[in-house]
Protein backbone atom coordinates (compact mmCIF):
# COMPACT_ATOMS: atom_id res chain seq x y z
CA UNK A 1 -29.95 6.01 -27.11
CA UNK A 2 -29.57 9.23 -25.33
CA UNK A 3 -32.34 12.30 -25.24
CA UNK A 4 -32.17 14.97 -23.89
CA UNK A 5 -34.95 17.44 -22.58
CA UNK A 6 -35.61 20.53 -21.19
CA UNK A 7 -38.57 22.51 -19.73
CA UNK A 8 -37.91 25.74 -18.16
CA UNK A 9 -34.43 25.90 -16.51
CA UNK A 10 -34.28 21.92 -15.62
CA UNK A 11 -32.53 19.51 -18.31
CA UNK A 12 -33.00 15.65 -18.36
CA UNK A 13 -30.72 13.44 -19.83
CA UNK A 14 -32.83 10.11 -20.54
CA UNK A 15 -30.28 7.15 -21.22
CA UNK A 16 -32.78 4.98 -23.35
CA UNK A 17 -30.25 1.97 -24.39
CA UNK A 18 -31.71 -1.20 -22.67
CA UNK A 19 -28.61 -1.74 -19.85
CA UNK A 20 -27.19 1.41 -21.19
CA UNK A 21 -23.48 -0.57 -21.36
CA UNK A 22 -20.96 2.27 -22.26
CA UNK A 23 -18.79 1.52 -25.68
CA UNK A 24 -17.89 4.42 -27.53
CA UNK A 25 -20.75 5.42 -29.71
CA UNK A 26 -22.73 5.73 -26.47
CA UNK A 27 -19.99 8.26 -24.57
CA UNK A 28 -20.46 10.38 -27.76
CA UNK A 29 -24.01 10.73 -27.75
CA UNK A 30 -24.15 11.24 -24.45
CA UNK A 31 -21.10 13.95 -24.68
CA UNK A 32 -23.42 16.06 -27.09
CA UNK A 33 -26.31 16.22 -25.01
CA UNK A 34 -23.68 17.75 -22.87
CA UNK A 35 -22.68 20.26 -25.15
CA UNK A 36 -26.25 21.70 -25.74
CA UNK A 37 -26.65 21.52 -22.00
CA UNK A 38 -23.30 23.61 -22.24
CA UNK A 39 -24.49 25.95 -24.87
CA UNK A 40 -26.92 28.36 -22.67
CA UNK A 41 -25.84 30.78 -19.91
CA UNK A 42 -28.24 31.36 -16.82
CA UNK A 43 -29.61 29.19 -13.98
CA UNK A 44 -30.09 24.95 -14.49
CA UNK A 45 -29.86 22.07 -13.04
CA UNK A 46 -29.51 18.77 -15.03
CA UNK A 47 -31.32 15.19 -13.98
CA UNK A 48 -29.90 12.12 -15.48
CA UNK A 49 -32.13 9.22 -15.61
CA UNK A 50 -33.40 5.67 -17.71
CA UNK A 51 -35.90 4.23 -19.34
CA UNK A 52 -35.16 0.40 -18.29
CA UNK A 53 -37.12 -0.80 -15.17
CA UNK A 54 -34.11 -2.92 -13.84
CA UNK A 55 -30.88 -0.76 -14.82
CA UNK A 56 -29.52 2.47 -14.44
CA UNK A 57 -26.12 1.10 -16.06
CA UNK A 58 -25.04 -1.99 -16.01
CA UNK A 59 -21.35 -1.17 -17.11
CA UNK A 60 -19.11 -1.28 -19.10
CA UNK A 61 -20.59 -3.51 -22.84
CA UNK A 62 -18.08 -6.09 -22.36
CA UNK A 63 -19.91 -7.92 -25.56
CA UNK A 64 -18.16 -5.25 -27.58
CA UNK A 65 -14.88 -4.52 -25.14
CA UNK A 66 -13.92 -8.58 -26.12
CA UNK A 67 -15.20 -8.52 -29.75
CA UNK A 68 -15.23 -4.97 -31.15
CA UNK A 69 -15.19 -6.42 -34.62
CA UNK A 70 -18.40 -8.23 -34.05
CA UNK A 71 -19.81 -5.32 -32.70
CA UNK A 72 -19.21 -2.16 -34.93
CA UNK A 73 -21.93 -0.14 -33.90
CA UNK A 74 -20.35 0.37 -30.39
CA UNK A 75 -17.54 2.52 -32.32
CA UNK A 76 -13.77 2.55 -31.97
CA UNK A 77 -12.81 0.86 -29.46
CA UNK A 78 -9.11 2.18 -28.63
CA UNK A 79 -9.98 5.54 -27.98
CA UNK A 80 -13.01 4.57 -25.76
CA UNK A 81 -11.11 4.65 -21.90
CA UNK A 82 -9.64 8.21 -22.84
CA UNK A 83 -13.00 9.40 -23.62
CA UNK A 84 -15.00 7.70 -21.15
CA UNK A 85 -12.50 9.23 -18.72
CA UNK A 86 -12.88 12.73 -19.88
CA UNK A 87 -16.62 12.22 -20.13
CA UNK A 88 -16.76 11.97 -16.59
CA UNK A 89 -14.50 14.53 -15.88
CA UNK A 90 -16.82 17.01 -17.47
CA UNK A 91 -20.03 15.46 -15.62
CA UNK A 92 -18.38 16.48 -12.67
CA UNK A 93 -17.20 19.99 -13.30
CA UNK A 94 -20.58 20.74 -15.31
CA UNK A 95 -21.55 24.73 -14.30
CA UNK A 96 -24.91 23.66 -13.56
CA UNK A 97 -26.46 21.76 -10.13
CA UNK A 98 -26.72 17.87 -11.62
CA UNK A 99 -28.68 15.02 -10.05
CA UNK A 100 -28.79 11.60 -10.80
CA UNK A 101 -32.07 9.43 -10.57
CA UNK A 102 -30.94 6.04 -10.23
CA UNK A 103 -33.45 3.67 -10.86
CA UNK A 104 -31.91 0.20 -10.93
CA UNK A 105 -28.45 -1.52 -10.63
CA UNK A 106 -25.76 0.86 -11.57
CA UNK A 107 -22.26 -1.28 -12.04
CA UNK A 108 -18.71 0.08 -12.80
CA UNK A 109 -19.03 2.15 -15.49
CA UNK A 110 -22.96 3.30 -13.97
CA UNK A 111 -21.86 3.75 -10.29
CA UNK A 112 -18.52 6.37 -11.66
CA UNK A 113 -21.68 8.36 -14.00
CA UNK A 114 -23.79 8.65 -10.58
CA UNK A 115 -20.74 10.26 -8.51
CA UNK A 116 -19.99 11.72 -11.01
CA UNK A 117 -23.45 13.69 -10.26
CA UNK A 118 -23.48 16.45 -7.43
CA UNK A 119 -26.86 14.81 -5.99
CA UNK A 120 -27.83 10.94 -6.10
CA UNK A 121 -31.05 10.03 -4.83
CA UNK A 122 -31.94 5.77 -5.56
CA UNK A 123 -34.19 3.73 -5.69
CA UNK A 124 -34.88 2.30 -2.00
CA UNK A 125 -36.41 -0.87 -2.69
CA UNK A 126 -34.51 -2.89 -5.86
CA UNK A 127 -31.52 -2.44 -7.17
CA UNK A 128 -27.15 -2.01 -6.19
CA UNK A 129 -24.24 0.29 -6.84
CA UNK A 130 -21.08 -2.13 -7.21
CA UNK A 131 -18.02 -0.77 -8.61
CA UNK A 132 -17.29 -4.81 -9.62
CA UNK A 133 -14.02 -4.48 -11.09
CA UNK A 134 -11.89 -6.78 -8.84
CA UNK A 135 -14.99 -9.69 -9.48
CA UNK A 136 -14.22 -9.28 -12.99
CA UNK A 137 -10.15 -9.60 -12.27
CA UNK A 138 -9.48 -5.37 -13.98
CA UNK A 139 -7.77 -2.97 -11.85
CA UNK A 140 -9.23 0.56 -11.02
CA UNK A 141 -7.43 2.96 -12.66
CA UNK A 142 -6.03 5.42 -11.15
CA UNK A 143 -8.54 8.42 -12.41
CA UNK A 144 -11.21 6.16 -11.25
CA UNK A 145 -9.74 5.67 -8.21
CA UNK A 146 -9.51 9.25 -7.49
CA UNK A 147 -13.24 9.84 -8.05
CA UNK A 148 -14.49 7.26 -6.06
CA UNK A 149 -12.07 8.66 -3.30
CA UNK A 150 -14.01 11.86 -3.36
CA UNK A 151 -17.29 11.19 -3.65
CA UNK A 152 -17.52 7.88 -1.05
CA UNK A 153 -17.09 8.58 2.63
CA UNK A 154 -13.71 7.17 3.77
CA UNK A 155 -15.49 4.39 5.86
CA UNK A 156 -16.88 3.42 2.79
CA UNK A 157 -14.18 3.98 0.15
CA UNK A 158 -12.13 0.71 0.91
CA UNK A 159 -14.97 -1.85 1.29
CA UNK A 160 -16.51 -0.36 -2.23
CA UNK A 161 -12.76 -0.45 -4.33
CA UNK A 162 -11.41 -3.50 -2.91
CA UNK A 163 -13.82 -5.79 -1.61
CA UNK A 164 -16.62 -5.05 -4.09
CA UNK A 165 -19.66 -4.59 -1.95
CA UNK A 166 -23.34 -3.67 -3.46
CA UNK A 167 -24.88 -1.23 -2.03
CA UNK A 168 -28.15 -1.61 -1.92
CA UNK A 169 -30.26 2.33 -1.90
CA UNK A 170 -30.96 2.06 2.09
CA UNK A 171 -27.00 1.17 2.74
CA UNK A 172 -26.00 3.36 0.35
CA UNK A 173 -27.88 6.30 2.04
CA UNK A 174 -26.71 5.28 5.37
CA UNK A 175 -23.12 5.45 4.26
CA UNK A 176 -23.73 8.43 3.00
CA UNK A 177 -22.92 7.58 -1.09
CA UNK A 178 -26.27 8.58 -1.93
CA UNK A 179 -28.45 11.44 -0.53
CA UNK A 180 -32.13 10.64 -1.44
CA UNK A 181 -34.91 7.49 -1.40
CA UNK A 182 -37.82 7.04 -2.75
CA UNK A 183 -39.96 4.64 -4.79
CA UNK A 184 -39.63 4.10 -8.53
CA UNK A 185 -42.98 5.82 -8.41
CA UNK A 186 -41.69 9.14 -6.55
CA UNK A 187 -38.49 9.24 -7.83
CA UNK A 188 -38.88 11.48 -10.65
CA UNK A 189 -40.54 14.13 -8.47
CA UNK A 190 -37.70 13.43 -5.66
CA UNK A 191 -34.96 14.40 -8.41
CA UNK A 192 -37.06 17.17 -10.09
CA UNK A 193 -38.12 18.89 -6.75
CA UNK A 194 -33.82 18.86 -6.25
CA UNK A 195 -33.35 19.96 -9.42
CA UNK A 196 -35.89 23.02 -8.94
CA UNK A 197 -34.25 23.61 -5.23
CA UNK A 198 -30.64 24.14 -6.97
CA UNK A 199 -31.03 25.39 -10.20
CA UNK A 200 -31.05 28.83 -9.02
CA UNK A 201 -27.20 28.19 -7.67
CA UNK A 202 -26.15 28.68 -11.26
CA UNK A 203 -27.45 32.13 -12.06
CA UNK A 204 -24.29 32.71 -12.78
CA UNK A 205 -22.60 29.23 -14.53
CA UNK A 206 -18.68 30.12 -14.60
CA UNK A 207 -18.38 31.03 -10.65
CA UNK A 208 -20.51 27.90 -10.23
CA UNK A 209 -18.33 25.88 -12.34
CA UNK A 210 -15.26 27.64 -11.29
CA UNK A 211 -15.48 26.09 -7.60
CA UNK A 212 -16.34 23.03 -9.00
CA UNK A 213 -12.83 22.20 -11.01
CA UNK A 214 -11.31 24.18 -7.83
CA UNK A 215 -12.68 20.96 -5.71
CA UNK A 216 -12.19 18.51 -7.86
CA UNK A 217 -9.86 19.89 -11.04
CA UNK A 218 -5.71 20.43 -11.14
CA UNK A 219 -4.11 20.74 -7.75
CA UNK A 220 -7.45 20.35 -6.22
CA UNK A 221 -8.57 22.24 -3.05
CA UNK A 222 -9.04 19.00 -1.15
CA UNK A 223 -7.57 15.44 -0.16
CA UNK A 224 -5.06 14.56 -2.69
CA UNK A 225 -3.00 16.25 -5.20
CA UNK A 226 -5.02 16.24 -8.20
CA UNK A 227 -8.76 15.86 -8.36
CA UNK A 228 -11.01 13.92 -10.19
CA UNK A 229 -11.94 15.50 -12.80
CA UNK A 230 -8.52 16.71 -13.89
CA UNK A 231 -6.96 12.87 -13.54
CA UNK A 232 -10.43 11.83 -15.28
CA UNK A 233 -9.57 14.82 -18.31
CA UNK A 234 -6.33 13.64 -18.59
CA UNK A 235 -5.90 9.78 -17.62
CA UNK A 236 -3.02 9.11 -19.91
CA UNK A 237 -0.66 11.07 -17.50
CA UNK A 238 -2.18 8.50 -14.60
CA UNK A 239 -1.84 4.97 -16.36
């Protein structure tokens, strides 16, 4: 479901779940890779990719979200929004450069784990970022909300939270959501060269991480009044 690698100073988080839908049993295996990525001191950077041809993430598995009973392996399903939410929080305050390799559609659930990611570099010839919650008649919430505020350009922010659009990898680098191309062939070499380029940034982790919740944590240091990550942490004060 979720392995994770390392060679030298780079991790790789390798999402290997078909779709890789997001229920609960897949936030927690993906939450402790993150805590042996968390465990060592010194420079990194992390790449977070998938096996499936077609999909980054397709979502949230609404399968399981309508019929957790039916569906027992995807874990408890009341406590999965809280979690999910802090998940991403920590993605985004992580003390190490991350970059995201996205490879194929990545909807709702997908598109918050990619800017969630300091660096997204896509796939230029098939797939879409959507954040599709108005198609499916759910609001954003308000955590969500925030994160998508900071990490899409303003020009960009309305058309992808209200109207739904899917970006396809050459809009989405025009608009300035993502901040790489390449071919499915080149991408892992795209992401790894990044990876290499800004792994030395965290020689020392806790400054790096320190301006990180500073942008994006409690009373952040830009746009609104709290940032991402700490609405993310904490998304039961934001309902």
């Amino acid at each position: 479901m979720i392995e994770l690698q390392k060679k030298e100073s780079i991790y790789h988080i390798i999402m290997d779940a078909g779709e890789n839908r997001w229920n609960t049993t897949f936030v927690r295996e993906f939450s402790k890779a993150l805590d042996e990525v968390e465990k060592d001191d010194g420079p990194g950077a992390l790449i977070t990719s998938s096996t499936d041809p077609k999909f980054f993430s397709n979502g949230l598995d609404l399968n399981w979200m309508e019929s957790p009973q039916d569906h027992p392996d995807g874990g408890d399903r009341e406590v999965f929004g809280e979690e999910f939410m802090y998940l991403m929080g920590r993605m985004i305050t992580l003390s190490i450069p991350t970059i995201c390799s996205i490879n194929g559609h990545a909807f709702g659930a997908g598109f918050m784990l990619s800017l969630s990611h300091d660096v997204r570099i896509m796939r230029e010839d098939r797939g879409f970022l959507c954040a599709n919650e108005m198609q499916l008649g759910l609001n954003i919430p308000r955590p969500e909300l925030a994160l998508f505020r900071h990490k899409v350009p303003a020009n960009s922010f309305f058309e992808t939270v209200q109207l739904s659009k899917r970006w396809t990898g050459t809009a989405a680098h025009e608009a300035g959501i993502v901040q790489g191309l390449g071919s499915v062939e080149e991408l892992s070499e795209i992401a790894l060269s990044k990876a290499e380029e800004l792994a030395p940034l965290a020689s020392n982790r806790k400054n790096f991480g320190a301006q990180k919740e500073m942008l994006y944590g409690e009373n952040a240091a830009i746009n609104l009044s709290h940032g991402p990550a700490h609405m993310l942490k904490n998304s039961k004060e934001f309902e």
